[in-house]
C-alpha atoms as a PDB file:
ATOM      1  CA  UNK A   1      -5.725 -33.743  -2.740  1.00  0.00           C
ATOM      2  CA  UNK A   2      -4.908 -30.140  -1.465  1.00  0.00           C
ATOM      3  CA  UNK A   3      -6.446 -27.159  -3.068  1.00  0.00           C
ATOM      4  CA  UNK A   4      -3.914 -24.863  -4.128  1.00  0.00           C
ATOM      5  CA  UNK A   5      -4.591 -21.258  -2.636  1.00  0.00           C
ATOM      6  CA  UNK A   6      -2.756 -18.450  -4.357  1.00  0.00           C
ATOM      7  CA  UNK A   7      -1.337 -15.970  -1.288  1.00  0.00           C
ATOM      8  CA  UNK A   8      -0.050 -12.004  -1.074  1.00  0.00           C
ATOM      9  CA  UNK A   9       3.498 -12.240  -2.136  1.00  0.00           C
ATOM     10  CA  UNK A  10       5.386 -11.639   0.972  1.00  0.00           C
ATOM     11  CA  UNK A  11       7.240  -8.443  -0.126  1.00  0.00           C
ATOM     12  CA  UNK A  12       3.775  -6.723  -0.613  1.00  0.00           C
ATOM     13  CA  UNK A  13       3.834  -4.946   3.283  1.00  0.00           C
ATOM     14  CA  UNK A  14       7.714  -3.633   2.221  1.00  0.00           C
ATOM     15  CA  UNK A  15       6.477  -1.638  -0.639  1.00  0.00           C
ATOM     16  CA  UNK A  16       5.336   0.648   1.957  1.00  0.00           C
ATOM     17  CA  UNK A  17       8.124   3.206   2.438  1.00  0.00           C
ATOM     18  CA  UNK A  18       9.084   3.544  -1.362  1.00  0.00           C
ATOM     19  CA  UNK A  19       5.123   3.842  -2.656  1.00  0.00           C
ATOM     20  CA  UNK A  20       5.078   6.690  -0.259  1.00  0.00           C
ATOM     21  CA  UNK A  21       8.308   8.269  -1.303  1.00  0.00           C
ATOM     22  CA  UNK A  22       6.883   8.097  -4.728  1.00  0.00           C
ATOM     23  CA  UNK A  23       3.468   9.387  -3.832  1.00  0.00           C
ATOM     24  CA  UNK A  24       4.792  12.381  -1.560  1.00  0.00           C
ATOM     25  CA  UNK A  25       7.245  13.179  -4.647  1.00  0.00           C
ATOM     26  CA  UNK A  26       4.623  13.070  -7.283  1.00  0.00           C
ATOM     27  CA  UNK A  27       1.970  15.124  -5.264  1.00  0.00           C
ATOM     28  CA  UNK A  28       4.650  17.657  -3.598  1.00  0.00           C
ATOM     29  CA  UNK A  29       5.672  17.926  -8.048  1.00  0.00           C
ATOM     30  CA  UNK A  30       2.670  18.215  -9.803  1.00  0.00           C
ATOM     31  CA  UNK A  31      -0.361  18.628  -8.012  1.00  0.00           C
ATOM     32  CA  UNK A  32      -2.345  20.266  -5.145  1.00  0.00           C
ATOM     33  CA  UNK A  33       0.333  22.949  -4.201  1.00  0.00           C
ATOM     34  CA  UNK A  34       2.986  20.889  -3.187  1.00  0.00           C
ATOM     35  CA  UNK A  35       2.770  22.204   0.105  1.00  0.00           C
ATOM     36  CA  UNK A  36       4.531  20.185   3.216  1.00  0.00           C
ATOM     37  CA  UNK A  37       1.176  19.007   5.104  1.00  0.00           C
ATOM     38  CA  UNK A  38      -0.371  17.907   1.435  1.00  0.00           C
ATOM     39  CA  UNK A  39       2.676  15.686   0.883  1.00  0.00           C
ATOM     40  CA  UNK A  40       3.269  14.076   4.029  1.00  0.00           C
ATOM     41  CA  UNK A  41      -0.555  13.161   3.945  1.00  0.00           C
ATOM     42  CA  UNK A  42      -0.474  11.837   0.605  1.00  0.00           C
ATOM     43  CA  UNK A  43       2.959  10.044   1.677  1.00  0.00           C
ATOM     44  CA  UNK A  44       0.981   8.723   4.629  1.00  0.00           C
ATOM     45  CA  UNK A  45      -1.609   7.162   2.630  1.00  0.00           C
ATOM     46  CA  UNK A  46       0.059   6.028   0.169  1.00  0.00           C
ATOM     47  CA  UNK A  47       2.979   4.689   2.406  1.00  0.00           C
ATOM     48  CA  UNK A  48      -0.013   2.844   4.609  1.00  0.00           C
ATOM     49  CA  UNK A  49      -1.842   1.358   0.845  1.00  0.00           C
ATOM     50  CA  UNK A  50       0.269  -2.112   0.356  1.00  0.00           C
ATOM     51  CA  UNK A  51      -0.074  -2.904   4.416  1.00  0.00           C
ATOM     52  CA  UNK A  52      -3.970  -2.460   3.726  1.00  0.00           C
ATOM     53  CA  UNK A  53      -3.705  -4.241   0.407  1.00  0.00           C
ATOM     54  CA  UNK A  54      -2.182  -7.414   2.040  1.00  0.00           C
ATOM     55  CA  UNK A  55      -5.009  -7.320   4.799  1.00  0.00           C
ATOM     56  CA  UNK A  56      -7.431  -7.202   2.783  1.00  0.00           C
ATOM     57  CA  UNK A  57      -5.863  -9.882   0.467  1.00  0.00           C
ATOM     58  CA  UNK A  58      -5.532 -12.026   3.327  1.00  0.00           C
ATOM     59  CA  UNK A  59      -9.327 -11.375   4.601  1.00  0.00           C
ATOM     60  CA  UNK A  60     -11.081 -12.556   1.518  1.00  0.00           C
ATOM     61  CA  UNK A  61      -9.239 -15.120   0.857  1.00  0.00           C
ATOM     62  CA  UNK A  62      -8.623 -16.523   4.438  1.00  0.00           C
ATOM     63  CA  UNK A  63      -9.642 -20.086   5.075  1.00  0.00           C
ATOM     64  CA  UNK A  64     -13.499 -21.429   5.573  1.00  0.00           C
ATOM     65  CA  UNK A  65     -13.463 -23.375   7.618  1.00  0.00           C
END
């Protein structure tokens, strides 16, 4: 019998662009000045965390074999 194997929903590397928007709106609001270069890098990161996420979702739990 198979074993079932739980993957990354495949929506999880889209949430990029609007995890960023809400990163670089929450940062450029309340914290760390709110200047343009602290935004964009938070956006950056942010925008770049569910890409990673599913990477390293798909590293760990890749097949042995």
């Amino acid at each position: 019998m198979p074993e079932f194997r739980l993957g990354p929903p495949g929506w999880l590397p889209w949430l990029g662009p609007l995890v960023a928007a809400g990163i670089g709106a929450a940062v450029g609001e309340y914290g760390l000045d709110g200047d343009f270069g602290t935004v964009l890098a938070a956006a950056l990161i942010g925008g770049f965390l569910p890409i990673l996420g599913n990477a390293l979702w798909r590293w760990t739990h890749r097949r042995k074999g």
